[in-house]
N, C-alpha and C. Protein backbone atom coordinates (compact mmCIF):
# COMPACT_ATOMS: atom_id res chain seq x y z
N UNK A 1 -23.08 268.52 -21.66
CA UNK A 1 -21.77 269.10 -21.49
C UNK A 1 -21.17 268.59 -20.18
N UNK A 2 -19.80 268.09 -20.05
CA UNK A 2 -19.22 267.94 -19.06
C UNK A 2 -18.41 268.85 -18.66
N UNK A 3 -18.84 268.92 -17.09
CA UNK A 3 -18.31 269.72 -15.79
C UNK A 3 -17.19 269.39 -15.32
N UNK A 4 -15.70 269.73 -15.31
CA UNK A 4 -14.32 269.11 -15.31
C UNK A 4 -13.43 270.40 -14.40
N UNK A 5 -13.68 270.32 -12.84
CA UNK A 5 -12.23 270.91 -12.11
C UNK A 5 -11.04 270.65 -12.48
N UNK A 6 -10.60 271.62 -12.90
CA UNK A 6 -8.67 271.31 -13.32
C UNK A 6 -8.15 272.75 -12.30
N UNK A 7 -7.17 271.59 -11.50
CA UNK A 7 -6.30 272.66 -10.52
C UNK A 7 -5.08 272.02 -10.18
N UNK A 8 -3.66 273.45 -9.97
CA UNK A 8 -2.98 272.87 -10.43
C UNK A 8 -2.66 272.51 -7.88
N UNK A 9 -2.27 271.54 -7.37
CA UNK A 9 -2.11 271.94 -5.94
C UNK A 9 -1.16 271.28 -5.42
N UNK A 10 -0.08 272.18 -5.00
CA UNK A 10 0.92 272.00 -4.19
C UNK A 10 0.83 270.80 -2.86
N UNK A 11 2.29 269.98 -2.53
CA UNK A 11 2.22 269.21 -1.80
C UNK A 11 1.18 269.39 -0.32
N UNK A 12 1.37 270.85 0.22
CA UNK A 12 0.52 271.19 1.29
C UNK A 12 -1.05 271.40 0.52
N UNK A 13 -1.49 271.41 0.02
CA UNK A 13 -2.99 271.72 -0.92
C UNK A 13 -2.75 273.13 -0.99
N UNK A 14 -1.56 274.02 -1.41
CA UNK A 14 -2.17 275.09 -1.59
C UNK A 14 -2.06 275.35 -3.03
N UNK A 15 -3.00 276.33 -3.36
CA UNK A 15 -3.01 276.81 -4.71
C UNK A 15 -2.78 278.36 -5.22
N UNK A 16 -3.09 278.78 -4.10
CA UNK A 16 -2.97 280.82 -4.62
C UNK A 16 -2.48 281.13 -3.59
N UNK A 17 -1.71 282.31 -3.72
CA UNK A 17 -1.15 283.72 -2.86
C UNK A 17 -1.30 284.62 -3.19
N UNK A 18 -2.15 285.65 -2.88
CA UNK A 18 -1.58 286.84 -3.00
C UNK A 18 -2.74 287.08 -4.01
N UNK A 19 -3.59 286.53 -4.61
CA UNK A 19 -4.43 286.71 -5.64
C UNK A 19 -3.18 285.98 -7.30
N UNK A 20 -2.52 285.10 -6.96
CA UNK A 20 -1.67 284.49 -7.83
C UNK A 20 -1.58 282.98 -7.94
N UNK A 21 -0.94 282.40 -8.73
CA UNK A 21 0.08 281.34 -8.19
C UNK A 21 1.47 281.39 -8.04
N UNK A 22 1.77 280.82 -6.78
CA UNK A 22 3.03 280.90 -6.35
C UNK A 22 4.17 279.75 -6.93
N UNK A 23 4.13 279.46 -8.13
CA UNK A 23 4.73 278.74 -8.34
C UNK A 23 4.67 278.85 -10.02
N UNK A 24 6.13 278.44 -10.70
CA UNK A 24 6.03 278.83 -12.01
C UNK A 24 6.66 277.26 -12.54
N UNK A 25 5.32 277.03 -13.27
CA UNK A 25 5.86 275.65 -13.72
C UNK A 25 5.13 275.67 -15.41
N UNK A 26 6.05 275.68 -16.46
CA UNK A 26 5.59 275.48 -17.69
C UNK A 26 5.55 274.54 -18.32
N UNK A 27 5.67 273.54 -17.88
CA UNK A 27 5.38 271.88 -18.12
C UNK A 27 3.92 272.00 -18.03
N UNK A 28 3.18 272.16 -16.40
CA UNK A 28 2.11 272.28 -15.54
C UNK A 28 1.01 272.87 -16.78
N UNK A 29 1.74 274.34 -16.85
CA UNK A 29 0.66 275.60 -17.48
C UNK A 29 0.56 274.81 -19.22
N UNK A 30 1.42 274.35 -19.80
CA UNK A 30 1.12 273.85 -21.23
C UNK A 30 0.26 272.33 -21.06
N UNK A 31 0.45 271.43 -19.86
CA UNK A 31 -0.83 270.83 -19.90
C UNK A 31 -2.03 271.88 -19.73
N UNK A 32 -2.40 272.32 -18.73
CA UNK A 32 -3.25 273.01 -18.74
C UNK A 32 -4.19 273.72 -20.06
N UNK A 33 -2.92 274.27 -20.81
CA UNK A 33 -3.68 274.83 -22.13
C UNK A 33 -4.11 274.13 -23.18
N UNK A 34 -3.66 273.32 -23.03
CA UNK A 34 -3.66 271.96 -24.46
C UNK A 34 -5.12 271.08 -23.78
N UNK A 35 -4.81 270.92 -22.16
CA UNK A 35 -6.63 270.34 -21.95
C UNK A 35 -7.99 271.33 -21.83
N UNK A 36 -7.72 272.28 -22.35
CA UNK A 36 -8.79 273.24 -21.86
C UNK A 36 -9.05 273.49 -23.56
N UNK A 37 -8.59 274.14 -24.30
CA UNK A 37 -8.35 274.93 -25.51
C UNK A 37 -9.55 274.59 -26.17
N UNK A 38 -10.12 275.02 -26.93
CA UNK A 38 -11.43 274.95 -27.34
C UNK A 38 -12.75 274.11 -27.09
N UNK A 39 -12.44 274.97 -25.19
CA UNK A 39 -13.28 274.51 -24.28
C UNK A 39 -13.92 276.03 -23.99
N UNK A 40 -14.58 275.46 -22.64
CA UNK A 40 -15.03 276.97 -21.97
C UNK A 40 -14.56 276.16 -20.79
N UNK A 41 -14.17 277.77 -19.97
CA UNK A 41 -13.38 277.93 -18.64
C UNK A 41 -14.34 278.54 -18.04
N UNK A 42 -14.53 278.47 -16.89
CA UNK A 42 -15.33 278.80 -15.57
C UNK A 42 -14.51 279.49 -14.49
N UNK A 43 -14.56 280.95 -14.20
CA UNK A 43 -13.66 280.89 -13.26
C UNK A 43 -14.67 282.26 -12.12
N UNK A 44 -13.64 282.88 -11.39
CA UNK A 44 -14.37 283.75 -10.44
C UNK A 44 -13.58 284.92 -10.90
N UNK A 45 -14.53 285.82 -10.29
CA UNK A 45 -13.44 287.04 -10.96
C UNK A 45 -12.16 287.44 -10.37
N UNK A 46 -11.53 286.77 -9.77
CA UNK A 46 -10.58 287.22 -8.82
C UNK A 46 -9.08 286.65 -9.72
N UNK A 47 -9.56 285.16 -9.91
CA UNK A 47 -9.11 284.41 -11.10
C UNK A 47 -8.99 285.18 -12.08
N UNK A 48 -10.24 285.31 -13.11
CA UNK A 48 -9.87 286.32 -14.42
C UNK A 48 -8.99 287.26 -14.04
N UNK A 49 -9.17 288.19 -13.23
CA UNK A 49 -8.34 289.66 -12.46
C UNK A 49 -6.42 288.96 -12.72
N UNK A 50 -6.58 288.38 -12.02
CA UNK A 50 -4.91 287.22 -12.30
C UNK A 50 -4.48 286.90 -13.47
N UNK A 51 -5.34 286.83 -14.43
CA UNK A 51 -4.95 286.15 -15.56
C UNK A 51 -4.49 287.97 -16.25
N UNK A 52 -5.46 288.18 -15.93
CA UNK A 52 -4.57 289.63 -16.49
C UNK A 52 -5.67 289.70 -18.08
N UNK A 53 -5.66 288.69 -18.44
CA UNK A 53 -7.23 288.92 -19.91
C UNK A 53 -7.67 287.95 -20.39
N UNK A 54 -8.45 287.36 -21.13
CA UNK A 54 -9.14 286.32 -21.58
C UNK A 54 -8.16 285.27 -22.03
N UNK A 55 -8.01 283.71 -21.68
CA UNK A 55 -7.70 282.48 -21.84
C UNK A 55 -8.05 282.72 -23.74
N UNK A 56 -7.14 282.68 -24.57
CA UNK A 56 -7.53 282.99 -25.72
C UNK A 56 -7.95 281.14 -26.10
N UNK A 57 -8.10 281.26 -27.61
CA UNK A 57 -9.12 279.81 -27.82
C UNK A 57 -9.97 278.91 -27.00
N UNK A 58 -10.54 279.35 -26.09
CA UNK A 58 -11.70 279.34 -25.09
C UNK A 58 -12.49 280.33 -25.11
N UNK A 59 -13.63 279.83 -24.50
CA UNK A 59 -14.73 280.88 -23.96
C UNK A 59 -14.47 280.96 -22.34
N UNK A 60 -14.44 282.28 -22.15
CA UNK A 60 -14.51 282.85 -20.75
C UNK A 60 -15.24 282.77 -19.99
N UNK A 61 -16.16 282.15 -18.93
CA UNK A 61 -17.15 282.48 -18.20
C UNK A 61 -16.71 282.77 -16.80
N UNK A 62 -16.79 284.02 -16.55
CA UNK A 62 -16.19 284.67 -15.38
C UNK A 62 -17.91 285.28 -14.61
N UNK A 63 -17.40 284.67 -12.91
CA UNK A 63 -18.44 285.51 -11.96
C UNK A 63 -17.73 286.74 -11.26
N UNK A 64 -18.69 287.29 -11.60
CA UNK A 64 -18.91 288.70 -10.76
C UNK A 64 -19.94 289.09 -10.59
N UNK A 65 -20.23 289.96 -8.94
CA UNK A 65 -21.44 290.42 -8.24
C UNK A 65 -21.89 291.32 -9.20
N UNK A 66 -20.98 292.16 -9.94
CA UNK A 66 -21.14 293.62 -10.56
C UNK A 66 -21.39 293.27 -11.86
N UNK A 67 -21.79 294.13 -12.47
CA UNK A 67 -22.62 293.79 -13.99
C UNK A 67 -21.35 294.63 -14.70
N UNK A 68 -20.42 293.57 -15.28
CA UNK A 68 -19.56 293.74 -16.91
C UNK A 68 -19.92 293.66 -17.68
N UNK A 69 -19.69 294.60 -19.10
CA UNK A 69 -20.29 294.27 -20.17
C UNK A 69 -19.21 293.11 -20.81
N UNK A 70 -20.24 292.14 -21.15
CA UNK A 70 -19.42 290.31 -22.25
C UNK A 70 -18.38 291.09 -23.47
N UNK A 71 -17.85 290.72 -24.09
CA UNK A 71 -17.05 290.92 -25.11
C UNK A 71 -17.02 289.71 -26.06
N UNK A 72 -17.82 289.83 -26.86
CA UNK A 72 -18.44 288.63 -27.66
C UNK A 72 -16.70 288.23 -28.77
N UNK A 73 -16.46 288.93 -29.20
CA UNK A 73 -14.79 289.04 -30.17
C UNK A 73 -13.81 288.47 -28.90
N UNK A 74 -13.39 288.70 -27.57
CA UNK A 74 -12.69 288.09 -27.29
C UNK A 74 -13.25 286.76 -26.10
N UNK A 75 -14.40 286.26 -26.05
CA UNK A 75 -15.33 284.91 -26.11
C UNK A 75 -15.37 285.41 -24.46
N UNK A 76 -15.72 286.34 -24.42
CA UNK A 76 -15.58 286.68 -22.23
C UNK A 76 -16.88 286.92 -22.33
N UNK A 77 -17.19 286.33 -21.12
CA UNK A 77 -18.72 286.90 -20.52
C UNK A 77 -18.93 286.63 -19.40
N UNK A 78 -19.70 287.42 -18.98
CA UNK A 78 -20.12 287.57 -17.34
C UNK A 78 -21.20 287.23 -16.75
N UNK A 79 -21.09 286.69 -15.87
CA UNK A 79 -22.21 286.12 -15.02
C UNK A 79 -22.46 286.44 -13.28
N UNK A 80 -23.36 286.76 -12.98
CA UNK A 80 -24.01 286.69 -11.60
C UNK A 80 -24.39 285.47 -10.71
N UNK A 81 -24.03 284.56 -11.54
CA UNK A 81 -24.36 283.32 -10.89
C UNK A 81 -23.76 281.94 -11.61
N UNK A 82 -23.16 280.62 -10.98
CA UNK A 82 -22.50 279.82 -11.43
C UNK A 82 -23.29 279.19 -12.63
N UNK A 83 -25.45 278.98 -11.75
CA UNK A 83 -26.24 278.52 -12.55
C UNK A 83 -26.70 279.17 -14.05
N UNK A 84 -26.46 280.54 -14.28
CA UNK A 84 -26.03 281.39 -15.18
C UNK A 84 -25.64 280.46 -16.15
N UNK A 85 -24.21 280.85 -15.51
CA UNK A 85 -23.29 280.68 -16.36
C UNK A 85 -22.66 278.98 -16.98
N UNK A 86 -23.25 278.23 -16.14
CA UNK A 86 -23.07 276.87 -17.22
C UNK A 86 -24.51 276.68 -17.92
N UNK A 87 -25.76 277.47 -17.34
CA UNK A 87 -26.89 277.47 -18.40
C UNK A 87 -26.33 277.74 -20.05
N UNK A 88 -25.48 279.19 -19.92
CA UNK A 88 -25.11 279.56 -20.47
C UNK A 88 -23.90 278.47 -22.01
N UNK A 89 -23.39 277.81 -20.77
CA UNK A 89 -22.43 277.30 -21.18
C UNK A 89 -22.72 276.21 -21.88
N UNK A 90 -24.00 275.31 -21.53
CA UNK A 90 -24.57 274.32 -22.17
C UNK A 90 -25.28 274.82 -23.73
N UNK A 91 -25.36 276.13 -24.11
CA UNK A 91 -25.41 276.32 -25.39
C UNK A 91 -24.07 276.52 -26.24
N UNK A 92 -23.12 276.46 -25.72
CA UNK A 92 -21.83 277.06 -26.36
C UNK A 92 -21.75 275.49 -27.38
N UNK A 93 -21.06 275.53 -28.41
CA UNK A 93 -20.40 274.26 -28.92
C UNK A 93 -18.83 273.81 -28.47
N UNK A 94 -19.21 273.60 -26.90
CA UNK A 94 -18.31 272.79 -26.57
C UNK A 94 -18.57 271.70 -25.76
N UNK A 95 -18.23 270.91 -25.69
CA UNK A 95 -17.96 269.35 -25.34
C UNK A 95 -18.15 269.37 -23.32
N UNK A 96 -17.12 270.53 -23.06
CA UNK A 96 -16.36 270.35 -21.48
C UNK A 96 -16.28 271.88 -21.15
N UNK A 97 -16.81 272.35 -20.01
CA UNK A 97 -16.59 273.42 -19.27
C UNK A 97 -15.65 272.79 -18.41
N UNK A 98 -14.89 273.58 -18.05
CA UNK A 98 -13.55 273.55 -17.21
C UNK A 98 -13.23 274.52 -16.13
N UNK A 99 -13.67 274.03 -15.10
CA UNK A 99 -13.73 274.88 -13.64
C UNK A 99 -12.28 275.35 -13.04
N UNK A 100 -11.83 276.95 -13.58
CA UNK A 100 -10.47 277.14 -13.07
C UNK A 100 -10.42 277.74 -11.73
N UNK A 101 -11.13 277.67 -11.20
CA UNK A 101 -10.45 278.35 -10.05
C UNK A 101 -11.86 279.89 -9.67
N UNK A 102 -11.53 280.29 -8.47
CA UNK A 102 -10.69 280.40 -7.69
C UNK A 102 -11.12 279.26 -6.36
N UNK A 103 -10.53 279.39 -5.05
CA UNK A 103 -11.06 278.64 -3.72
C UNK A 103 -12.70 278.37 -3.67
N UNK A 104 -12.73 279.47 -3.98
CA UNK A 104 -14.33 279.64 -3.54
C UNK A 104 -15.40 279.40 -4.66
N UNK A 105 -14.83 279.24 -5.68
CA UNK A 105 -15.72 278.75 -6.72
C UNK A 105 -15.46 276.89 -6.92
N UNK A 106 -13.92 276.72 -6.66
CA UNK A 106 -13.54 274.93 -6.33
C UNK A 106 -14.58 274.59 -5.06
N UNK A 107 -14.55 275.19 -4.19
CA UNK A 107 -15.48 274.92 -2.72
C UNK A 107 -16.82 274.53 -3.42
N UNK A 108 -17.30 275.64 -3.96
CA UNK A 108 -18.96 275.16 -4.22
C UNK A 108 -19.26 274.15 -4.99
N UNK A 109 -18.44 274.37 -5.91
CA UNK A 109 -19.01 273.27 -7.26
C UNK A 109 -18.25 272.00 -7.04
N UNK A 110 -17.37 271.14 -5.80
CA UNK A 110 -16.45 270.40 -5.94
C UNK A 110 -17.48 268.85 -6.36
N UNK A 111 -18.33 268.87 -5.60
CA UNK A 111 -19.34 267.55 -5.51
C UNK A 111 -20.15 267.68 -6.91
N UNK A 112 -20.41 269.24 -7.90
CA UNK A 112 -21.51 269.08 -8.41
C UNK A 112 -20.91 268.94 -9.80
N UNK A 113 -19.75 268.32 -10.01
CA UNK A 113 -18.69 268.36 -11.46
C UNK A 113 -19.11 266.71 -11.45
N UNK A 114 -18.44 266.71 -13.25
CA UNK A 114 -18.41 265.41 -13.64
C UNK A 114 -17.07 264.22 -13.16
N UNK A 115 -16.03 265.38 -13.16
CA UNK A 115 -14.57 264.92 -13.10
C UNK A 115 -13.91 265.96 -12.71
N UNK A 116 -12.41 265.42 -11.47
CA UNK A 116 -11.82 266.47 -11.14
C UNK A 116 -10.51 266.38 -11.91
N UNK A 117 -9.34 266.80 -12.48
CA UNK A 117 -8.14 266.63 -13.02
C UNK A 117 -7.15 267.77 -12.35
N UNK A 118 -6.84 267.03 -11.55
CA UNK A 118 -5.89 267.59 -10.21
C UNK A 118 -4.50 267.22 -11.05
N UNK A 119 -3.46 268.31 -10.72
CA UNK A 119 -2.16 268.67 -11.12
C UNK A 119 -1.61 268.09 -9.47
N UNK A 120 -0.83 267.35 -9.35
CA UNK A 120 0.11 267.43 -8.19
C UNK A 120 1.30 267.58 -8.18
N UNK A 121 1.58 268.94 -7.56
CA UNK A 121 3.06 269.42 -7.68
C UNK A 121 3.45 268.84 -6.76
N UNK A 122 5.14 268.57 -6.25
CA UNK A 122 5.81 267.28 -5.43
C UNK A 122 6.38 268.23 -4.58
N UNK A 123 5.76 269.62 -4.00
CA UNK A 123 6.73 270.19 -3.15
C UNK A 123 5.41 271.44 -2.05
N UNK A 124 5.87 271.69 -1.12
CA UNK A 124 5.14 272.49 -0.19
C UNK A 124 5.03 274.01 -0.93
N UNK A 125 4.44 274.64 -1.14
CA UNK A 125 4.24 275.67 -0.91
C UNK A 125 3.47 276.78 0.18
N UNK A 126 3.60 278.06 0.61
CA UNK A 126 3.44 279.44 0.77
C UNK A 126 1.88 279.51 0.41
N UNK A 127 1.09 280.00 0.91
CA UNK A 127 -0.27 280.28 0.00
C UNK A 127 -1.27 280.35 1.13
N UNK A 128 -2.30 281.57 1.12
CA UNK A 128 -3.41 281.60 1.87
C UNK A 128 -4.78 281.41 0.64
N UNK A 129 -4.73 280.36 -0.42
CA UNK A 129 -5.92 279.73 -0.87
C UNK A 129 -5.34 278.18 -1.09
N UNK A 130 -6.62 277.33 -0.07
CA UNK A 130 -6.13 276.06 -0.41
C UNK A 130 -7.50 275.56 -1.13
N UNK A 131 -6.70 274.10 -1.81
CA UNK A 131 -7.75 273.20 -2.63
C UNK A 131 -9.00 272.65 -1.85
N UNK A 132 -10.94 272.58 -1.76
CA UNK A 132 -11.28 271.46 -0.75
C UNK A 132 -10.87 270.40 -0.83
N UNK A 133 -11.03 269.48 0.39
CA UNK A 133 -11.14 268.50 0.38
C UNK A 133 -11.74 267.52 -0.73
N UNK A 134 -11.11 266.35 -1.28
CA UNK A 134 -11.21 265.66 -1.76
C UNK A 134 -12.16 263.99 -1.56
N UNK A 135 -12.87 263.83 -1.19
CA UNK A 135 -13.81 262.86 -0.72
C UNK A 135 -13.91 261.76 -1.11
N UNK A 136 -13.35 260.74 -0.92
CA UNK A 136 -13.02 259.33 -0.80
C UNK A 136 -14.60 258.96 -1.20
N UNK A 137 -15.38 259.09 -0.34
CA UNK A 137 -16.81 259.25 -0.41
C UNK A 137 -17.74 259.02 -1.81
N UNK A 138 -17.20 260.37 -2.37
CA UNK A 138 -17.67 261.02 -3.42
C UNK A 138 -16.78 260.92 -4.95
N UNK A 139 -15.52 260.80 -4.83
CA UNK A 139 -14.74 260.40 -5.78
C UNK A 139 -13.57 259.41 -5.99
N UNK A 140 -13.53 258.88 -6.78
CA UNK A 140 -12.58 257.98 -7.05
C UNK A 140 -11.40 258.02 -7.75
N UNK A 141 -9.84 257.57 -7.42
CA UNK A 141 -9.11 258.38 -8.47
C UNK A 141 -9.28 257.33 -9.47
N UNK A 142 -9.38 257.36 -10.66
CA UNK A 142 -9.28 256.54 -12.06
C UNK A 142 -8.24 256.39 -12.83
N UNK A 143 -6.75 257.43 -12.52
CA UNK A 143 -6.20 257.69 -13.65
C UNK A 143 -4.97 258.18 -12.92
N UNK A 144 -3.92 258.02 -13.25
CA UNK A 144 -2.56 258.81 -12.85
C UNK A 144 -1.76 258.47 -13.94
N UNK A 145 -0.63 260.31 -14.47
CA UNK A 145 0.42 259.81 -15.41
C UNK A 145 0.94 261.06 -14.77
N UNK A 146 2.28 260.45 -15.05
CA UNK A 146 3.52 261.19 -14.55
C UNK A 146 3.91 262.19 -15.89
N UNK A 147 4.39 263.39 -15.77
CA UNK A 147 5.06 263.66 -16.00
C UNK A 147 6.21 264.39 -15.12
N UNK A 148 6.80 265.15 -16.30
CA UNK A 148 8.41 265.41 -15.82
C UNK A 148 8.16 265.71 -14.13
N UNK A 149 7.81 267.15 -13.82
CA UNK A 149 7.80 267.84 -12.45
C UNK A 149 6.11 267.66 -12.22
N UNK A 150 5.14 266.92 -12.69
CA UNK A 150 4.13 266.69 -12.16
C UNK A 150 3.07 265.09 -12.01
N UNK A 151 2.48 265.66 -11.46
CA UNK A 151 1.14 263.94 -11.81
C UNK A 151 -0.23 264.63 -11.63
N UNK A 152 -0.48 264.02 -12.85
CA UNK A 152 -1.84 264.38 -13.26
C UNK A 152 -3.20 263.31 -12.39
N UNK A 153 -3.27 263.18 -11.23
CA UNK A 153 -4.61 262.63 -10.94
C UNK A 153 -5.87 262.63 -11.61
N UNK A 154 -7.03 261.78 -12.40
CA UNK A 154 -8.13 261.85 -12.76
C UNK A 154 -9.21 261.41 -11.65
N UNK A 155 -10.11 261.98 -10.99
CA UNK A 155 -11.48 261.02 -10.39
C UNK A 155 -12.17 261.14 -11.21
N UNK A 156 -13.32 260.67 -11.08
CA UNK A 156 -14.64 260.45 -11.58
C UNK A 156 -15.35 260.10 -10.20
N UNK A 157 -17.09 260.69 -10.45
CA UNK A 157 -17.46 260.06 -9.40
C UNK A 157 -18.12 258.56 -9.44
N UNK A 158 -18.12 258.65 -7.91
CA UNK A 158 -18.63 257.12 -7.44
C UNK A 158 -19.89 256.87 -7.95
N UNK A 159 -20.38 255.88 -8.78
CA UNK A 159 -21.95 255.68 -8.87
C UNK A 159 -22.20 254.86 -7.51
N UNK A 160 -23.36 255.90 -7.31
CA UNK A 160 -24.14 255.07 -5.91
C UNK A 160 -25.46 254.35 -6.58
């Protein structure tokens, strides 16, 4: 199964406010759904909490410290741990887990993904959660297409 960060980050790298995004772009959000959709999503619970309820035609894999009960009918489940939860995820029949968010779940896993698919919005935003760093190092960009109000960056990593 491939491990795939998709985030969407403003000209300054930011991505959240407020426990949100500060920015409403439906160009952005319908890529988003069309590359994820009968995938599984990875997110933190702070993320899920934002979304307000389960990413429908996906599987949910949301962390939290606290023990939720899964909801097998609407594909959500919970995990205590990232290693959990793509254990988990490597039995699902899907192809690509898809790392949404939040800071602190992009922070840990940024080096340990297959591919990142960065959204670049063309303007500054407002926001106390930014994207990490991106590592020249560690990834390569492979891929850019424009659309209307965005560009889709692809890396892959570097074989050493």
């Amino acid at each position: 199964m491939k491990k795939i960060i998709i985030s969407a980050i403003s000209a300054n790298n930011v991505i959240g406010r407020n426990n949100g995004i500060p920015w409403k772009n439906d160009e952005e959000l319908k890529y988003f759904k069309n590359t994820t959709q009968k995938h599984a999503v990875l997110m933190g619970r702070k993320t899920f909490e934002s979304l307000g309820e389960p990413l429908s035609k996906r599987f949910n894999l949301v962390l939290s410290r606290s023990t939720k009960e899964s909801d097998m009918l609407r594909k959500l489940f919970y995990f205590k741990s990232i290693e959990k939860a793509l254990e988990y995820g490597e039995n699902l029949e899907v192809e690509k887990t898809f790392i949404i968010g939040g800071s602190e779940i992009y922070s840990q896993m940024i080096n340990d993904v297959d591919e990142l698919l960065i959204s670049r919005l063309p303007f500054d935003s407002e926001g106390d959660k930014l994207f990490p760093e991106i590592s020249n190092e560690i990834w390569e960009l492979i891929e850019s297409n424009r659309y209307d109000t965005f560009i889709v960056e692809r890396y892959s990593k570097i074989k050493k």
